[in-house]
N, C-alpha and C. Protein backbone atom coordinates (compact mmCIF):
# COMPACT_ATOMS: atom_id res chain seq x y z
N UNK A 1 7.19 -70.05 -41.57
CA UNK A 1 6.41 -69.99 -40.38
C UNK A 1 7.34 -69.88 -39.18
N UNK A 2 6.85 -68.95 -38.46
CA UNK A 2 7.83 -69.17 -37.24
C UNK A 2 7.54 -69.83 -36.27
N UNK A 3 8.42 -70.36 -35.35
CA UNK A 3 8.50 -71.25 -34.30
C UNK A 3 7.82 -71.03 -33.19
N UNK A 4 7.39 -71.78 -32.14
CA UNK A 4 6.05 -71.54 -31.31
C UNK A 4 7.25 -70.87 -30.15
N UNK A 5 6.69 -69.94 -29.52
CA UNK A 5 7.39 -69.37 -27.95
C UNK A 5 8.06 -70.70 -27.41
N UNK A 6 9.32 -70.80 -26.98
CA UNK A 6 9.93 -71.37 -26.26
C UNK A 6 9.88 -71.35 -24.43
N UNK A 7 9.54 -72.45 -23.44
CA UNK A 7 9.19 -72.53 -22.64
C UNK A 7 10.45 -72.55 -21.21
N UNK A 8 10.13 -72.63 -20.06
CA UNK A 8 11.59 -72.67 -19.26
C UNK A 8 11.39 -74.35 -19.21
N UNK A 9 12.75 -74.82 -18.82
CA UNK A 9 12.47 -76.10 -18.49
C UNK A 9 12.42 -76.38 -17.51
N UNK A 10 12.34 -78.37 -17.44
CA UNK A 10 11.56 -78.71 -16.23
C UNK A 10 12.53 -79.45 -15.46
N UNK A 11 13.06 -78.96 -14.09
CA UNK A 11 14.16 -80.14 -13.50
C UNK A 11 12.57 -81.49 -12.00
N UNK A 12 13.94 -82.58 -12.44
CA UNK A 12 13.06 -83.07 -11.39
C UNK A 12 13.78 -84.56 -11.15
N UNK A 13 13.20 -85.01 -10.36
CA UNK A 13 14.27 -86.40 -9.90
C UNK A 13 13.76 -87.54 -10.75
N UNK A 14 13.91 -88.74 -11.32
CA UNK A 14 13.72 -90.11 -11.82
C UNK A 14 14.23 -91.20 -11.20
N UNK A 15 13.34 -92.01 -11.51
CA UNK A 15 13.44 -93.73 -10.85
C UNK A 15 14.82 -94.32 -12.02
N UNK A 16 15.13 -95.38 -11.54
CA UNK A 16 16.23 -96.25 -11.90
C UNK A 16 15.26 -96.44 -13.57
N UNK A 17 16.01 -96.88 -14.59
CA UNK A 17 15.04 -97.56 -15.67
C UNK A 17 15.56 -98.85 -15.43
N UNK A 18 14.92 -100.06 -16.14
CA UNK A 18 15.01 -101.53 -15.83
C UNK A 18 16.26 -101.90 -16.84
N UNK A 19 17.21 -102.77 -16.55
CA UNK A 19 17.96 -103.49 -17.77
C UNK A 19 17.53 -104.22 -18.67
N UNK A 20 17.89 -103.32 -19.60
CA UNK A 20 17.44 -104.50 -21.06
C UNK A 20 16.20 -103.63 -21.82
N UNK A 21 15.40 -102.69 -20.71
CA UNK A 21 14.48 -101.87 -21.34
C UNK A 21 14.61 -101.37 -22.98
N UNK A 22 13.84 -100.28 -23.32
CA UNK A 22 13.80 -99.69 -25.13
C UNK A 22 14.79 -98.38 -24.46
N UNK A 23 15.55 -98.39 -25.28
CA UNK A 23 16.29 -96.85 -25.06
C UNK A 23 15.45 -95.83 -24.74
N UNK A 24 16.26 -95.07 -23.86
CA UNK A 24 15.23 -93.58 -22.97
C UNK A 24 14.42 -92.84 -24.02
N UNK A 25 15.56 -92.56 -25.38
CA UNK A 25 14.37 -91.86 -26.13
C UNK A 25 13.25 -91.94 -26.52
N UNK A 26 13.39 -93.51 -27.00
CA UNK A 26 12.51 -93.81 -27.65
C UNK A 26 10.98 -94.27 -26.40
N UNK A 27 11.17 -94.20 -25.70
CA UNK A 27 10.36 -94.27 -24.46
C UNK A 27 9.61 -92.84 -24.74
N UNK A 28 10.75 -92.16 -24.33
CA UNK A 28 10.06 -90.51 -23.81
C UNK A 28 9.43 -90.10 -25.03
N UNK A 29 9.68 -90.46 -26.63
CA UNK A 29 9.07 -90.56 -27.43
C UNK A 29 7.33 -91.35 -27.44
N UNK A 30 7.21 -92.35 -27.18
CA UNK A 30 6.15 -93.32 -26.86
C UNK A 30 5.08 -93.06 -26.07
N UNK A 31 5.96 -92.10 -24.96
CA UNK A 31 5.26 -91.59 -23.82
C UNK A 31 4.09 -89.99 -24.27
N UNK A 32 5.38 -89.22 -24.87
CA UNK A 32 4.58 -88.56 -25.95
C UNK A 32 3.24 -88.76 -26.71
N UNK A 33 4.03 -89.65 -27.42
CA UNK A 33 2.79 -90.29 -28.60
C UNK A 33 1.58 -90.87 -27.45
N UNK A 34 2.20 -91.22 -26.45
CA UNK A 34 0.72 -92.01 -25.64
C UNK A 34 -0.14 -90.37 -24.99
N UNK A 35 0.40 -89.35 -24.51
CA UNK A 35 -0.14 -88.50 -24.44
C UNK A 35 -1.07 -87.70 -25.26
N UNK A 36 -0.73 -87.62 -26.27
CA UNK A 36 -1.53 -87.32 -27.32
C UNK A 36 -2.53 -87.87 -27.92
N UNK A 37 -2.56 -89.20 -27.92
CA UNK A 37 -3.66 -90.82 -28.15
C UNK A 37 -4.66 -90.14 -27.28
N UNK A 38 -4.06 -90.04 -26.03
CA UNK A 38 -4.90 -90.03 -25.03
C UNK A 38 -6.04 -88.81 -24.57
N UNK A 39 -5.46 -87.81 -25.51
CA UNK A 39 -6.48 -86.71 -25.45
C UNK A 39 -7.27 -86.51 -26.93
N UNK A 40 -6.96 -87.50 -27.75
CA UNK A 40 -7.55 -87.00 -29.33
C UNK A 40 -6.80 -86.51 -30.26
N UNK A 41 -5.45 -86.74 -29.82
CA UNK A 41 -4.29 -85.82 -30.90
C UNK A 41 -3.49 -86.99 -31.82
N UNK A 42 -3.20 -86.31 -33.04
CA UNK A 42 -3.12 -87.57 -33.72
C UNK A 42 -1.43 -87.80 -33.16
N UNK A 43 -1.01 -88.82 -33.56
CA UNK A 43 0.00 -89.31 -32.81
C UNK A 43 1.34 -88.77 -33.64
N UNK A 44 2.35 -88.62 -33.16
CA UNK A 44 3.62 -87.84 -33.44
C UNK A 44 4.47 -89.41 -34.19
N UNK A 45 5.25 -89.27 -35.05
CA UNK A 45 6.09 -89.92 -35.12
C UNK A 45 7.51 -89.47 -35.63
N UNK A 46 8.25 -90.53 -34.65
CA UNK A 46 9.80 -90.14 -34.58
C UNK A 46 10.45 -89.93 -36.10
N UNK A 47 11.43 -88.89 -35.98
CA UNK A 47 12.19 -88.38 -37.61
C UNK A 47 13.73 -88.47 -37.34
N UNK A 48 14.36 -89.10 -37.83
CA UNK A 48 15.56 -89.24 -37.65
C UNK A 48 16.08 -87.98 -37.14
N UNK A 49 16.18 -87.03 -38.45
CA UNK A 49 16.54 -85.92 -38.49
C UNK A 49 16.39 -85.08 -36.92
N UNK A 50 15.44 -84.79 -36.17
CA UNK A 50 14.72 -84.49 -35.17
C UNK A 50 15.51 -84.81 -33.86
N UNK A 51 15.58 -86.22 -34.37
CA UNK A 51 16.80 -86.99 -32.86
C UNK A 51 18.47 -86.57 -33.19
N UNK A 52 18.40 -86.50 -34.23
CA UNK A 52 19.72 -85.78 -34.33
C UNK A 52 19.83 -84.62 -34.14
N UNK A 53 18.72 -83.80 -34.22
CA UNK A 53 19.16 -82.03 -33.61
C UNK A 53 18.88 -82.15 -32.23
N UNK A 54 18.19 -83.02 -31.64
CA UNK A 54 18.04 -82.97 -30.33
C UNK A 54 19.33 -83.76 -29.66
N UNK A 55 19.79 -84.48 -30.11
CA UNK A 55 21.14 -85.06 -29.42
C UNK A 55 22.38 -84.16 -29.77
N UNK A 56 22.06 -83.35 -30.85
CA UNK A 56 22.95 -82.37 -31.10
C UNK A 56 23.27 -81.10 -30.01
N UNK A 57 21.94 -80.20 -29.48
CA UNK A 57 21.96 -79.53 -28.56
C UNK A 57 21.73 -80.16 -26.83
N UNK A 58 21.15 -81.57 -26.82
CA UNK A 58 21.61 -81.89 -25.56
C UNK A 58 22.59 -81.92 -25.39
N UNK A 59 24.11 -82.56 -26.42
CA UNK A 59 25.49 -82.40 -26.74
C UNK A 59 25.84 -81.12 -25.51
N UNK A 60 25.26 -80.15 -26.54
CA UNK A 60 25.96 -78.75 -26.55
C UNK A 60 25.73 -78.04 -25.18
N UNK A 61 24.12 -78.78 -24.97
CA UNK A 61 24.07 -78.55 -23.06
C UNK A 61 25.03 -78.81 -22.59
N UNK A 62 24.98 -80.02 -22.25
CA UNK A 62 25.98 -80.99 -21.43
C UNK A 62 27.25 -79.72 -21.67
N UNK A 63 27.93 -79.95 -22.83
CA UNK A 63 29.12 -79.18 -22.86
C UNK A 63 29.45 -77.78 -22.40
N UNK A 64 28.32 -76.94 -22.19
CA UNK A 64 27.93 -75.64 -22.19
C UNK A 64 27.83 -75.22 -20.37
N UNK A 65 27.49 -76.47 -20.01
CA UNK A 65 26.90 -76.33 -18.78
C UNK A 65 25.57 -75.31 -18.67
N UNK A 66 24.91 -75.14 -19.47
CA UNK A 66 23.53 -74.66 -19.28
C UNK A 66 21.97 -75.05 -19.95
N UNK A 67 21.31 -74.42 -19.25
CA UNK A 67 19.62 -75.22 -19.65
C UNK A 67 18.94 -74.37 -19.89
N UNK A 68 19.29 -73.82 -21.46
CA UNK A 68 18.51 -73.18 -21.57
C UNK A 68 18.19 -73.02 -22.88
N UNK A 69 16.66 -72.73 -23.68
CA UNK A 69 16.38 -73.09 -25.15
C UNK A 69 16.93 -72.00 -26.20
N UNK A 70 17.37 -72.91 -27.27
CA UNK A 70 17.79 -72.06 -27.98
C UNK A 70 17.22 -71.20 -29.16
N UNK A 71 17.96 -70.32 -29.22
CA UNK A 71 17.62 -68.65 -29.64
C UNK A 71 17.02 -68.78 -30.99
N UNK A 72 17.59 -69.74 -31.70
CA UNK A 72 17.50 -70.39 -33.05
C UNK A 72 17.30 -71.64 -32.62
N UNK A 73 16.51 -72.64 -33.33
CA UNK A 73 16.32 -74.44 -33.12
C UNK A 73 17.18 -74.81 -33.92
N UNK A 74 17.98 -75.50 -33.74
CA UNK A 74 19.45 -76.02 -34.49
C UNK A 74 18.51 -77.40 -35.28
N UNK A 75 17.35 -77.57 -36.08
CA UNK A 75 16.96 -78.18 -36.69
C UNK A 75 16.77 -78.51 -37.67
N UNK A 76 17.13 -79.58 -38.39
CA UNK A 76 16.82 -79.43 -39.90
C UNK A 76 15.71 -78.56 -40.75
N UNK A 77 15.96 -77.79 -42.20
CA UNK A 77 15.37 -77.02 -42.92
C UNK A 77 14.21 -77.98 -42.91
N UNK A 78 14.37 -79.42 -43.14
CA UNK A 78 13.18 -79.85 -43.49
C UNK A 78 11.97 -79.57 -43.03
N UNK A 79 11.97 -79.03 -42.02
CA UNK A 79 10.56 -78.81 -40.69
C UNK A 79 10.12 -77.44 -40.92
N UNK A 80 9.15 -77.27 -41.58
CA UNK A 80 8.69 -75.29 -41.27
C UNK A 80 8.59 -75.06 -39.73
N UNK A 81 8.05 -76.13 -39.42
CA UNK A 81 7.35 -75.83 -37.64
C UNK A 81 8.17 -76.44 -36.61
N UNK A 82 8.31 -75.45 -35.89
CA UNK A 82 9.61 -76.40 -34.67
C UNK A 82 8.76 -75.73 -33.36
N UNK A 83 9.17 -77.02 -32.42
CA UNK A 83 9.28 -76.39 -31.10
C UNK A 83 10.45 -77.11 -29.84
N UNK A 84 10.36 -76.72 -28.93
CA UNK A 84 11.54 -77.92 -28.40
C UNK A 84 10.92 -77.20 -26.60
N UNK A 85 11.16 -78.66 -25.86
CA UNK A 85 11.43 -79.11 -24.72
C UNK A 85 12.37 -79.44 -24.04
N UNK A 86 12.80 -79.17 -22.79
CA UNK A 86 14.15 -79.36 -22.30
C UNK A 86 13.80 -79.87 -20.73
N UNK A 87 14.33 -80.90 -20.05
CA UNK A 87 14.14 -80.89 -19.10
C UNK A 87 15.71 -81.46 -18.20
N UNK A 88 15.83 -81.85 -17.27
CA UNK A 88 17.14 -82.24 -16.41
C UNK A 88 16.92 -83.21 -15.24
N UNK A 89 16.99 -84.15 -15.61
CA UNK A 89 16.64 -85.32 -14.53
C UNK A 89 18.03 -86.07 -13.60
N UNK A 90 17.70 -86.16 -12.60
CA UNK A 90 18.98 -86.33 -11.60
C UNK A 90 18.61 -88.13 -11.36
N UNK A 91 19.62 -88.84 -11.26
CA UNK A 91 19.79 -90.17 -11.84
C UNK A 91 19.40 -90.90 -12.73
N UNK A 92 18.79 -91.82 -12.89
CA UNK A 92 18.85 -92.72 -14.08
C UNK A 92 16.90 -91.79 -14.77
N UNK A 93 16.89 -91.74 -15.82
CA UNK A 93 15.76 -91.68 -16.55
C UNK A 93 14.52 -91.94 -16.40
N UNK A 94 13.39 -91.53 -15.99
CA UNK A 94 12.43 -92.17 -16.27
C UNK A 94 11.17 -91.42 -17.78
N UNK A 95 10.93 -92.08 -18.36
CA UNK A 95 10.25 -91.87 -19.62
C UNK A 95 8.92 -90.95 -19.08
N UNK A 96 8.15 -91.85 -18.34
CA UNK A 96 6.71 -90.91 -17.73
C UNK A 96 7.18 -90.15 -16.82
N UNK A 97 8.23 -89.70 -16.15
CA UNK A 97 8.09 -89.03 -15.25
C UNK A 97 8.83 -87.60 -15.96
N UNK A 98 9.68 -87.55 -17.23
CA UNK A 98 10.12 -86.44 -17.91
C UNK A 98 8.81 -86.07 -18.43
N UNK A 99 7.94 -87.18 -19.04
CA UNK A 99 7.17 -85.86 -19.86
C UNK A 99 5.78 -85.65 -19.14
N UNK A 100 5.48 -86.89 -17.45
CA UNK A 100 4.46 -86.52 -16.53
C UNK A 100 5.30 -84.93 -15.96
N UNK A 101 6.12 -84.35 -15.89
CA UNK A 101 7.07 -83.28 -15.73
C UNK A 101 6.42 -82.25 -16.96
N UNK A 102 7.02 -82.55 -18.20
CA UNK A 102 6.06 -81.47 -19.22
C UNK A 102 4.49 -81.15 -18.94
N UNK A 103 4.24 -81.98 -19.32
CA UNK A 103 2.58 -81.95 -19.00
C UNK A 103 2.18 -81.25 -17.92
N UNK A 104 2.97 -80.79 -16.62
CA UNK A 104 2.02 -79.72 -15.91
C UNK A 104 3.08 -78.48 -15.89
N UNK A 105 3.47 -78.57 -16.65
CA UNK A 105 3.73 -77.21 -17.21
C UNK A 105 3.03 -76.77 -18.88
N UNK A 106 2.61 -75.50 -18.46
CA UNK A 106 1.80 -75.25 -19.55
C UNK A 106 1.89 -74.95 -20.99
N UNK A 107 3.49 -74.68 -20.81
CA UNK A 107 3.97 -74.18 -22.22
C UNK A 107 4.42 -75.67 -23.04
N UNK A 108 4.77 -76.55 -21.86
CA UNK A 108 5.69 -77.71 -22.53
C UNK A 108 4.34 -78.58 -22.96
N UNK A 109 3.27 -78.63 -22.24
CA UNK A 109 2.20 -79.53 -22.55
C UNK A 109 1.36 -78.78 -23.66
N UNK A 110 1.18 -77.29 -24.07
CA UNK A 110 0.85 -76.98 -25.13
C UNK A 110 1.53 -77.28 -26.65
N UNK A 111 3.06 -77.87 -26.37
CA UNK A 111 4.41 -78.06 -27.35
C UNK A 111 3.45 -79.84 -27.59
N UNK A 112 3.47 -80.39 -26.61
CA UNK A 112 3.36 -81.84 -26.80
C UNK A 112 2.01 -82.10 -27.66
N UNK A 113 1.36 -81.26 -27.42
CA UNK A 113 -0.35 -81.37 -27.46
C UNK A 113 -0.50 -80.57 -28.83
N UNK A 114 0.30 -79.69 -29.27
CA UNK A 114 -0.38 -79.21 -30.45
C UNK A 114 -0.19 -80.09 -31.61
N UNK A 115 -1.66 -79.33 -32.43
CA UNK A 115 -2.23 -80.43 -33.48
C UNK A 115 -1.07 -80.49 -35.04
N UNK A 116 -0.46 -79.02 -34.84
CA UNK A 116 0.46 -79.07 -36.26
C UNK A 116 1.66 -79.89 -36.16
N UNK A 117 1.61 -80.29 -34.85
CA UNK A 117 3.30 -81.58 -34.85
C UNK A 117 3.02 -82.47 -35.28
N UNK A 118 3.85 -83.00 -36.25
CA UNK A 118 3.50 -84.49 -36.53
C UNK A 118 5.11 -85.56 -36.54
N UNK A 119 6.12 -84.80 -36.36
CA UNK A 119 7.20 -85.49 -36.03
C UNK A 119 7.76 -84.82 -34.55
N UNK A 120 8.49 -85.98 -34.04
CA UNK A 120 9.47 -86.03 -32.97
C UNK A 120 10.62 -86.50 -32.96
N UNK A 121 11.68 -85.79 -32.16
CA UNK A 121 12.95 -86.54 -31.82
C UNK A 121 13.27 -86.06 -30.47
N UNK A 122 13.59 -86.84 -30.10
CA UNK A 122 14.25 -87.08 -28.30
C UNK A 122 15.43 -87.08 -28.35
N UNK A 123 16.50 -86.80 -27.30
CA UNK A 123 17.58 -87.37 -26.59
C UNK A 123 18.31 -86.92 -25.64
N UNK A 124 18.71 -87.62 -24.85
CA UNK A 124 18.92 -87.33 -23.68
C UNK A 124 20.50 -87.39 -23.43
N UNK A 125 21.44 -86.30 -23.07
CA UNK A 125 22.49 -86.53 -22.61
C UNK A 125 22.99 -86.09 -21.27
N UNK A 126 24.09 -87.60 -20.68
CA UNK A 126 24.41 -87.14 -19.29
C UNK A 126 25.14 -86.40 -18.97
N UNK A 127 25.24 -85.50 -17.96
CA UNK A 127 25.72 -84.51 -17.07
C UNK A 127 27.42 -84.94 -16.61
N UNK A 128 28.67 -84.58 -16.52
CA UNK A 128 29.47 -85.11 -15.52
C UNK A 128 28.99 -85.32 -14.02
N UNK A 129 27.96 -84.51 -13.75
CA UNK A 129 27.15 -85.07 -12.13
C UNK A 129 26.35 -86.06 -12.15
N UNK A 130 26.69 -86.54 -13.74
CA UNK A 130 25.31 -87.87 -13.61
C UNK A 130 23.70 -87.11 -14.13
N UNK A 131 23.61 -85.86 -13.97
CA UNK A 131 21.93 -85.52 -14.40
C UNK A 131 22.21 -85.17 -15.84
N UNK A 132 20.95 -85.80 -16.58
CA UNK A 132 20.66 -86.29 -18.02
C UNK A 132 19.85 -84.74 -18.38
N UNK A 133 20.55 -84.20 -19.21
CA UNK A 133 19.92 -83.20 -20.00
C UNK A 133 18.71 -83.66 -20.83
N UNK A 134 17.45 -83.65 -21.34
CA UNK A 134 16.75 -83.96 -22.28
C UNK A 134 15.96 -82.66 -22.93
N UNK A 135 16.12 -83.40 -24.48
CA UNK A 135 16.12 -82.43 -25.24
C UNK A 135 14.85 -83.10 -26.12
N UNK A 136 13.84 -82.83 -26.07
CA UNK A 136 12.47 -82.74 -27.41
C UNK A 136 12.39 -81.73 -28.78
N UNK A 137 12.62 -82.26 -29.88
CA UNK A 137 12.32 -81.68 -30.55
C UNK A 137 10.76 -81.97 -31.48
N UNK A 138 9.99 -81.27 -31.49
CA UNK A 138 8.95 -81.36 -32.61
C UNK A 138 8.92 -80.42 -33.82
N UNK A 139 8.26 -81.06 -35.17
CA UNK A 139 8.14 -80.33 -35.96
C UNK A 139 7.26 -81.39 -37.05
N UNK A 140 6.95 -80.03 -38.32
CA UNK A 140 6.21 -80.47 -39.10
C UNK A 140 6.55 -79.91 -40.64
N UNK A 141 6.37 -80.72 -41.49
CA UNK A 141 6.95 -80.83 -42.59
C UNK A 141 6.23 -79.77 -43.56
């Protein structure tokens, strides 16, 4: 099966996160899954595998210096179905405000919202300017 159209991403500013909070991913993960609750979609859950291709090409952002999705999804075979999200947030993280960011964009909120995802992986890496690349991956087995 091939992979759903890839979308542009989303830059935008974030609030401080609190000390001691759940790690960013797993937030922006949560935040996900609460999006989807919230319209009737069954809920996504995190795949190891998933957070590792997504911390793999946020990596390769960061290193690359660019934002932009890739040509191929650097994702495990395990997944027939992939899609991926990218966004760039300038200081510290915020969980609702990366994927309140997807959500009014139409391609990234059709990625979050469709019914054939049933896994996710997040991760987010920082910039030498300090702005956090984030990288969504979805897919389905």
């Amino acid at each position: 099966m091939k992979a759903l159209p890839l979308t542009v991403a989303v830059l935008l500013i974030a609030l401080p996160v609190p000390a001691g909070a759940a790690p960013a991913h797993s937030r922006v993960e949560q935040a996900i899954a609460a999006e989807r609750l919230e319209r009737g979609v069954a809920s996504v859950r995190p795949a190891r595998a998933l957070r590792r291709s997504s911390a793999r090409y946020a990596a390769r952002l960061v290193r690359t210096g660019g934002l932009r999705h890739a040509a191929r999804l650097p994702i495990s075979r395990r997944f027939r179905l992939r899609g991926e999200n990218l966004a760039l947030t300038r200081g510290a993280p915020s969980a609702r405000r990366v994927v309140a960011a997807w959500m009014r964009s139409p391609g990234h909120r059709a990625l979050i919202l469709d019914r054939r995802f049933r896994h996710i992986g997040v991760a987010g890496r920082k910039r030498h300017d300090g702005a956090v690349v984030w990288v969504a991956h979805f897919g389905r087995r």
